[in-house]
Protein backbone atom coordinates (compact mmCIF):
# COMPACT_ATOMS: atom_id res chain seq x y z
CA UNK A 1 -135.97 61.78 11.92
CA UNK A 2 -134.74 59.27 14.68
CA UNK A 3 -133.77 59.80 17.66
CA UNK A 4 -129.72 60.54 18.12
CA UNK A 5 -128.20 58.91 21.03
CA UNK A 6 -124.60 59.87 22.55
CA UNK A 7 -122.80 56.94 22.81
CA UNK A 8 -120.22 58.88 24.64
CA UNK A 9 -123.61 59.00 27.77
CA UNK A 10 -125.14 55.96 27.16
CA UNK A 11 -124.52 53.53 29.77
CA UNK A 12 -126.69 50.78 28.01
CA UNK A 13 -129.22 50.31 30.85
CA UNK A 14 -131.84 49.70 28.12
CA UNK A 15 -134.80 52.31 29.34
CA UNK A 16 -135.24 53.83 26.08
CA UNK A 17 -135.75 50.56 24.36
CA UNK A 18 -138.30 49.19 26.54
CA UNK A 19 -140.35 52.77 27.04
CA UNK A 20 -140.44 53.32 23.32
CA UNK A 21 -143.97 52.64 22.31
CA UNK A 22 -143.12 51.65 18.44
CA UNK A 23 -139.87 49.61 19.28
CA UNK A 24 -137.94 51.88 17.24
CA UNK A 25 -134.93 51.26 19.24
CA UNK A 26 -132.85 47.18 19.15
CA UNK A 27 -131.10 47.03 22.16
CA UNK A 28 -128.79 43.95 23.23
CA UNK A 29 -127.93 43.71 26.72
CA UNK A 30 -124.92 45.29 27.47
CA UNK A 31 -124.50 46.97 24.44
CA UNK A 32 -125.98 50.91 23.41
CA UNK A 33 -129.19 50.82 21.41
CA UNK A 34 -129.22 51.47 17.78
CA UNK A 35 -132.13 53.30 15.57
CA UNK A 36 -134.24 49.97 14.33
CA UNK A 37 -136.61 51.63 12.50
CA UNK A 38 -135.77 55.33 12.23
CA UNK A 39 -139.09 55.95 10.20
CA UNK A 40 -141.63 55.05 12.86
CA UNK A 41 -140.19 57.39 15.27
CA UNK A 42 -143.46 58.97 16.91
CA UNK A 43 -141.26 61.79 18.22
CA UNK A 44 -142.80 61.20 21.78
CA UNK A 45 -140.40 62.44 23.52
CA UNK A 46 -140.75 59.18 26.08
CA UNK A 47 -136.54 58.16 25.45
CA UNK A 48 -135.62 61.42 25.93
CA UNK A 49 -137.56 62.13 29.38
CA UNK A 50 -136.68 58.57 30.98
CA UNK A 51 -132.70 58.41 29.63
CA UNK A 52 -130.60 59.11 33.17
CA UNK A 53 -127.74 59.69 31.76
CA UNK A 54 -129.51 62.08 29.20
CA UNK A 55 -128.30 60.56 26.19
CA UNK A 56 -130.97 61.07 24.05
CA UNK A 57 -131.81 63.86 21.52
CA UNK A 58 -134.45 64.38 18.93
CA UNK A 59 -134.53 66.15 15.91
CA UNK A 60 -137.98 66.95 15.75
CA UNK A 61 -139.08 67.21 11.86
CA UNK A 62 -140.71 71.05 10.77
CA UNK A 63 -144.17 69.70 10.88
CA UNK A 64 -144.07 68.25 13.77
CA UNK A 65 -142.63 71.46 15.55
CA UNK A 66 -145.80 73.26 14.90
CA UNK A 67 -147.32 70.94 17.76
CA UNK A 68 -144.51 70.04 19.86
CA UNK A 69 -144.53 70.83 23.77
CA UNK A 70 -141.07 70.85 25.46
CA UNK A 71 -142.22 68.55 28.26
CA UNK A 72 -138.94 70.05 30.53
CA UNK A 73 -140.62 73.18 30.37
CA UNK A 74 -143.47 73.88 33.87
CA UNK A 75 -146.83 75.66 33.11
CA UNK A 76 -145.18 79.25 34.35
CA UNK A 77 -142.85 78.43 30.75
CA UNK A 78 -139.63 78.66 33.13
């Protein structure tokens, strides 16, 4: 599942595209990014945690939830 991004947020700075570590995302300057390849999506979470305007979401497939760590979250779980 790609990542979703708000286009209504996005300001088109182009962090997400150049932090992704499978170039899922195409960006052209000026211009939001769009999903390039939606099914290499590593589900890193790297997009979400750099976006400043926090326009970024994923949809993190079932298997995958069975080891995913909500990076937002400190070590107390607050």
């Amino acid at each position: 599942m790609p990542p979703i991004i708000s286009m209504t947020k996005c300001k088109a700075c182009g962090i997400c595209a150049d932090i992704c570590p499978t170039d899922v995302l195409a960006m052209k300057k000026g211009i939001p990014p769009k999903v390039k390849y939606p099914e290499e999506c590593w589900h890193c979470n790297a997009c979400v945690l750099d976006c400043p305007e926090s326009a970024i979401t994923l949809r993190i497939p079932l298997p995958a939830m069975m080891l995913y760590v909500d990076a937002k979250k400190d070590s107390t779980g607050v």
